[in-house]
C-alpha atoms as a PDB file:
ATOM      1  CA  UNK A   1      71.046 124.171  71.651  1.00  0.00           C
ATOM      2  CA  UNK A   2      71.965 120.393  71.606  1.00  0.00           C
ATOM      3  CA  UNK A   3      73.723 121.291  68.034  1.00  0.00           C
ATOM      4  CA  UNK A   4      75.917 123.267  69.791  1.00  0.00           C
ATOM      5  CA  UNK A   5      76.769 120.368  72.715  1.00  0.00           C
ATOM      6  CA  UNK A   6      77.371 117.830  69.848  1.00  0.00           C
ATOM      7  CA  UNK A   7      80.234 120.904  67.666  1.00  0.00           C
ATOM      8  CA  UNK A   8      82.025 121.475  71.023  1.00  0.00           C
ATOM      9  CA  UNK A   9      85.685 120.396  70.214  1.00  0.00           C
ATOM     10  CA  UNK A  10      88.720 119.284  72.917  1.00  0.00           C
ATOM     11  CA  UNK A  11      92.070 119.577  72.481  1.00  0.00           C
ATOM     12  CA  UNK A  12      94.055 116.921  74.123  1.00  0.00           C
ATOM     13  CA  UNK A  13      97.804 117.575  75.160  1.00  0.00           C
ATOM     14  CA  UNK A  14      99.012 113.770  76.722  1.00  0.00           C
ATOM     15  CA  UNK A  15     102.513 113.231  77.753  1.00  0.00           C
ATOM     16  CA  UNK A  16     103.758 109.868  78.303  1.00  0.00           C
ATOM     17  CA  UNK A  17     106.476 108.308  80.023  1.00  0.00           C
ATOM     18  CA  UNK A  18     108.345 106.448  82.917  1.00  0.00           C
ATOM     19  CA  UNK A  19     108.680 108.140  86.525  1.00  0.00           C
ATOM     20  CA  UNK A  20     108.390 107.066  90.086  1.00  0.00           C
ATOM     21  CA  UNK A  21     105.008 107.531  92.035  1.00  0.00           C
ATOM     22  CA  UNK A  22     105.563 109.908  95.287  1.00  0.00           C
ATOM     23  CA  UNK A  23     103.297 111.651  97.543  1.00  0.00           C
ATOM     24  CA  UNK A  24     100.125 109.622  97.317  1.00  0.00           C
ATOM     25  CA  UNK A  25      97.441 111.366  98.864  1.00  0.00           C
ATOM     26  CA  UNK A  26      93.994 112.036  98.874  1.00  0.00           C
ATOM     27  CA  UNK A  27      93.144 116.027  98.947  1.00  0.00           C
ATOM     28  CA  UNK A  28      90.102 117.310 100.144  1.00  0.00           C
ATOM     29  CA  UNK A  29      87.987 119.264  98.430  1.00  0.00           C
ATOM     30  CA  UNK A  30      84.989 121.812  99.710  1.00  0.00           C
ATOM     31  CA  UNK A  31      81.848 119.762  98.414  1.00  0.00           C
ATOM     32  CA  UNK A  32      82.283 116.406  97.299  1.00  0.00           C
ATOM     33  CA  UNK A  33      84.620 113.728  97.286  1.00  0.00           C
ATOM     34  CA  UNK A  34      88.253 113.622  98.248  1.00  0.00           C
ATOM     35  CA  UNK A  35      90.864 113.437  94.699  1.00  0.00           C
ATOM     36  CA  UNK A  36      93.344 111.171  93.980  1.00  0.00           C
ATOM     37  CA  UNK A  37      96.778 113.156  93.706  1.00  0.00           C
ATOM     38  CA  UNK A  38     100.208 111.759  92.909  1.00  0.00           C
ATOM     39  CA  UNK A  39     103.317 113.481  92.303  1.00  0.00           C
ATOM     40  CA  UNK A  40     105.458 111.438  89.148  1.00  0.00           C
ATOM     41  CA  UNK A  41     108.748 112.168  88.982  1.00  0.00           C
ATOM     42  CA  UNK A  42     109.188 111.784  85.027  1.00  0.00           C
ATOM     43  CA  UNK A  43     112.874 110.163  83.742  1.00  0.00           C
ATOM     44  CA  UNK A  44     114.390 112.559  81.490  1.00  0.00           C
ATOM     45  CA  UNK A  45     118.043 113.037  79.618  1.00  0.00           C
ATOM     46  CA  UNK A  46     120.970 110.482  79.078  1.00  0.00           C
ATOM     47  CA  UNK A  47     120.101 107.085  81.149  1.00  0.00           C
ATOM     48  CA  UNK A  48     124.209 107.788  82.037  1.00  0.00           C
ATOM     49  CA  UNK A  49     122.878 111.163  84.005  1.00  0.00           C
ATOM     50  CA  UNK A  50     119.149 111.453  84.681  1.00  0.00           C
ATOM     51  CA  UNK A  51     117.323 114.308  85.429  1.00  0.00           C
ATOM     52  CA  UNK A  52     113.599 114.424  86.743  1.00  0.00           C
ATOM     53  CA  UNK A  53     110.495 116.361  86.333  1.00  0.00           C
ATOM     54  CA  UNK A  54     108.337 116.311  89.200  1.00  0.00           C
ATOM     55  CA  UNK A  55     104.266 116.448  87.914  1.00  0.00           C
ATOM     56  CA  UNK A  56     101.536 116.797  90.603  1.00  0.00           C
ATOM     57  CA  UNK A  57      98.549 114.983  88.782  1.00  0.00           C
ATOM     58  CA  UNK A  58      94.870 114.487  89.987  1.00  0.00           C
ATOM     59  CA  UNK A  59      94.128 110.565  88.795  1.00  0.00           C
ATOM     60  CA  UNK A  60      91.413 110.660  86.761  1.00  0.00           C
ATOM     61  CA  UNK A  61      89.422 107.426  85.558  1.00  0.00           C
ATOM     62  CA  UNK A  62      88.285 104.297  87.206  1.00  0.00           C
ATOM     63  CA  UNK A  63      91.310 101.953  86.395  1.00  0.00           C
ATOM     64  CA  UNK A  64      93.948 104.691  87.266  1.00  0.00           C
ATOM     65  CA  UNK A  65      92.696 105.181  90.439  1.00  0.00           C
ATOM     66  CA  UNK A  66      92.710 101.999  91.696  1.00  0.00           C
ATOM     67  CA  UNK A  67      96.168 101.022  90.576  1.00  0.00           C
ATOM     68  CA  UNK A  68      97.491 104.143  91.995  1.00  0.00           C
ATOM     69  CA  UNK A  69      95.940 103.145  95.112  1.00  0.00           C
ATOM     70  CA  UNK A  70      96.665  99.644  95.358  1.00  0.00           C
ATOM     71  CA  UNK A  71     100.489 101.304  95.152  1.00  0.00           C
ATOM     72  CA  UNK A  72     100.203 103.536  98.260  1.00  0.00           C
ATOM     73  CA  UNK A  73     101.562 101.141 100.565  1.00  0.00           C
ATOM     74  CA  UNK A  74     104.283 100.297  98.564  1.00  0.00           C
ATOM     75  CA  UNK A  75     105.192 104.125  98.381  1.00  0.00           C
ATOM     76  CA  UNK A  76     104.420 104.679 101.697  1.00  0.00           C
ATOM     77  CA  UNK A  77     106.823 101.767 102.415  1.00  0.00           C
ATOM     78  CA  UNK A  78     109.501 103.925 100.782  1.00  0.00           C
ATOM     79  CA  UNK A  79     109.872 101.234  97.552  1.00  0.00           C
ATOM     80  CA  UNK A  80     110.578 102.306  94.401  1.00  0.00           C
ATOM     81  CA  UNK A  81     107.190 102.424  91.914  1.00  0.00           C
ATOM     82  CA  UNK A  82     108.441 102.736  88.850  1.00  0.00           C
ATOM     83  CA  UNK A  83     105.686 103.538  86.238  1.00  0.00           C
ATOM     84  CA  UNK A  84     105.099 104.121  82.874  1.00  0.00           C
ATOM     85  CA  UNK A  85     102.651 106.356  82.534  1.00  0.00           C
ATOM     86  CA  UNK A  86     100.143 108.847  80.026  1.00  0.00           C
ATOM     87  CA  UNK A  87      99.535 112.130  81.846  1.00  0.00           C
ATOM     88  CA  UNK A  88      96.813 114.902  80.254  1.00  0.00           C
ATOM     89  CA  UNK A  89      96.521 118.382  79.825  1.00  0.00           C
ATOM     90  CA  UNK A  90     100.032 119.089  81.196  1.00  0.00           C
ATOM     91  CA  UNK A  91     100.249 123.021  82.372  1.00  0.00           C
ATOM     92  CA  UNK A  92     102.508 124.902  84.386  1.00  0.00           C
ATOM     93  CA  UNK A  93     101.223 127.081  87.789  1.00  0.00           C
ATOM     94  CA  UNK A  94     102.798 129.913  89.520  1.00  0.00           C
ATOM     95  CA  UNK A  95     103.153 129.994  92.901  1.00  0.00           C
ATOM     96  CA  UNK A  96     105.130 131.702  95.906  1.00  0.00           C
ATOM     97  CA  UNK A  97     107.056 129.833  98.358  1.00  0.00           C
ATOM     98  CA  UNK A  98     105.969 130.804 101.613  1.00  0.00           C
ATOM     99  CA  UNK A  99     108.927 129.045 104.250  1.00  0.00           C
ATOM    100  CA  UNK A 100     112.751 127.990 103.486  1.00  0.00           C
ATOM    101  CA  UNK A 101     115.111 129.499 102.360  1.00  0.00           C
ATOM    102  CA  UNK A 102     113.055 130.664  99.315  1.00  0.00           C
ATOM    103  CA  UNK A 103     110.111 132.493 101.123  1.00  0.00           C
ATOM    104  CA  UNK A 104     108.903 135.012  99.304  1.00  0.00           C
ATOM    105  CA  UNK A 105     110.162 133.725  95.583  1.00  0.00           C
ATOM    106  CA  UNK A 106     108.443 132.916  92.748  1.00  0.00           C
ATOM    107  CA  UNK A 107     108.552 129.920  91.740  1.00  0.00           C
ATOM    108  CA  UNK A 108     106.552 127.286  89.204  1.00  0.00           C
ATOM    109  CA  UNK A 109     105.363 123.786  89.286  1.00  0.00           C
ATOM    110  CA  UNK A 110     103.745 121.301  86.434  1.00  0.00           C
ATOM    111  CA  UNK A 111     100.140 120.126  87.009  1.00  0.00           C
ATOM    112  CA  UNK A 112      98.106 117.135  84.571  1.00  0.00           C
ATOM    113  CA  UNK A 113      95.460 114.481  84.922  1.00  0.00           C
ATOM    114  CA  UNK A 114      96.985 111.108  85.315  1.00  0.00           C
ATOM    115  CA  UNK A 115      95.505 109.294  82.955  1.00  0.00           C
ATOM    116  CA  UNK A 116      97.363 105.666  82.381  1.00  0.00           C
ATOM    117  CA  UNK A 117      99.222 103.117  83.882  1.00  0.00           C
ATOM    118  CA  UNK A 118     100.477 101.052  81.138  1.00  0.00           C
ATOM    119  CA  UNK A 119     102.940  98.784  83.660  1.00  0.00           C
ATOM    120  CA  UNK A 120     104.332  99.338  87.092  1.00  0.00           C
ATOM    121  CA  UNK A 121     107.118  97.462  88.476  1.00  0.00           C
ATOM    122  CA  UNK A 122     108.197  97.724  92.545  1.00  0.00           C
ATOM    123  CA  UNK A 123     111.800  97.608  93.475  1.00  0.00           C
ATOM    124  CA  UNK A 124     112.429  96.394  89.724  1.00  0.00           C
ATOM    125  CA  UNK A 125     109.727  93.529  89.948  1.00  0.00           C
ATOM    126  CA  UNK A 126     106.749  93.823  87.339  1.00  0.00           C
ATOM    127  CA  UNK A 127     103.294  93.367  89.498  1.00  0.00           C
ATOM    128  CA  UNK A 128     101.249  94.888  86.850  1.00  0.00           C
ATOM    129  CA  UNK A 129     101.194  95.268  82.988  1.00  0.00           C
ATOM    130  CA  UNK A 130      98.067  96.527  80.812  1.00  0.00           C
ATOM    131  CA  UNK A 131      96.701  94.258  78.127  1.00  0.00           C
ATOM    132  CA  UNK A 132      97.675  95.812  74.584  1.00  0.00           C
ATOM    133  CA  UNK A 133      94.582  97.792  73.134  1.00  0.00           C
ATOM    134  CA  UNK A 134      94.453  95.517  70.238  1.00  0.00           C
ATOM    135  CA  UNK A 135      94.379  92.235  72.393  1.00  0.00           C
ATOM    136  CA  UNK A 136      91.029  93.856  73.909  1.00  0.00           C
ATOM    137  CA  UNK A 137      89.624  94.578  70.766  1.00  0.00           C
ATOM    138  CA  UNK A 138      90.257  91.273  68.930  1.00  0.00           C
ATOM    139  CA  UNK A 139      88.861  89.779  72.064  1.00  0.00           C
ATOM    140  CA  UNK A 140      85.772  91.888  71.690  1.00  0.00           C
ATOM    141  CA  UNK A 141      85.447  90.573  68.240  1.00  0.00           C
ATOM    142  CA  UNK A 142      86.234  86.906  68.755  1.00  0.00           C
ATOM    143  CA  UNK A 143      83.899  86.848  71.686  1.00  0.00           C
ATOM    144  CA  UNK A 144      81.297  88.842  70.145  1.00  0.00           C
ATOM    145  CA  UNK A 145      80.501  91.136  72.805  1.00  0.00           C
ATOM    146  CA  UNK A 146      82.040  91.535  76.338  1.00  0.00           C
ATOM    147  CA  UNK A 147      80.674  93.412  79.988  1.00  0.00           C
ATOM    148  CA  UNK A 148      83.689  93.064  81.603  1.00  0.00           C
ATOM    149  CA  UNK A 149      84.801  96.260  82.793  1.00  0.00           C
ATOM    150  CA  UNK A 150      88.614  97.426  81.295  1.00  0.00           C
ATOM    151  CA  UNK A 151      90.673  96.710  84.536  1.00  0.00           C
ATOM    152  CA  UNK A 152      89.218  93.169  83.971  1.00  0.00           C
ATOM    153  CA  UNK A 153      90.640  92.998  80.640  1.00  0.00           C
ATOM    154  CA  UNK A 154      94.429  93.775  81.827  1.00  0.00           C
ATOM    155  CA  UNK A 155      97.002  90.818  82.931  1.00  0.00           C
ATOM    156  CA  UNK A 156      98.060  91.318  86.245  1.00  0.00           C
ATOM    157  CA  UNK A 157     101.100  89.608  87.373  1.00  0.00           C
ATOM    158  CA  UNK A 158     101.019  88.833  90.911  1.00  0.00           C
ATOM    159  CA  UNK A 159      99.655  91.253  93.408  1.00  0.00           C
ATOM    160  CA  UNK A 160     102.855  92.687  95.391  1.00  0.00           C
ATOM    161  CA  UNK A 161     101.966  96.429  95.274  1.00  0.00           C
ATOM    162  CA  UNK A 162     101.641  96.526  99.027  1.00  0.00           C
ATOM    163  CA  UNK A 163     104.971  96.049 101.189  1.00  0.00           C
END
């Protein structure tokens, strides 16, 4: 039985970008703890004409979570978080509109698992940037062993996610 546990296989699908952080809210759930939800509106196309791709993501992981919510207020604030970002398991889902001037349509909308936060800049000022993955590991090494958590091993400049 634990033979089986240790064969199971995952396929990852991870998207990665830049977008703008909208619609930060916590959604309640039946039993258990609120989730962290986000909606990114992805950059796509010519910089000369963009076009975006709205993702509702769940943020999953320690580290995303609290960078997402250190950038509610700003958000809220109506700033512009720009992110780059790494979103999982991208799908679409089907739903039907049920008010406007669409009730009754089908229509579709893209789900994932916010991952990432790899820098965020507000109203085109960076306030956060992730450490390179190789800076942590030669630290590791250098040091010899480390027990500080990952968000402690990330530069942060400044702290001007709120408004």
């Amino acid at each position: 039985m634990s033979n089986q546990a240790q064969d199971t296989k995952f396929f990852d699908l991870h998207t990665s970008g830049i977008g703008y952080l909208n619609r930060i809210r916590d959604v309640p759930i039946r039993k258990g703890t609120p989730i962290l939800a986000v909606t990114v509106a992805a950059l796509r196309g010519s910089s000369d004409d963009v076009e975006y791709s709205y993702i509702d993501c769940n943020v999953v992981g320690s580290d995303a979570e609290k960078l997402v919510r250190r950038c509610r207020q700003a958000v809220d604030a109506g700033k512009k978080v720009l992110v780059a970002f790494r979103i999982g398991d991208i799908r679409t889902e089907a739903f039907t509109y049920e008010k406007g001037e669409k009730k009754g349509q089908a229509g579709a909308s893209l789900k994932g698992r916010l991952l990432f936060l790899n820098w965020i800049k507000v109203d085109g000022e960076t306030v956060y940037e992730a450490k390179p993955k190789d800076s942590v590991d030669q630290d590791l090494r250098q040091d010899g062993s480390s027990n500080a958590p990952a968000a402690e091993q990330q530069t942060q400049q400044g702290d001007q996610f709120a408004a």
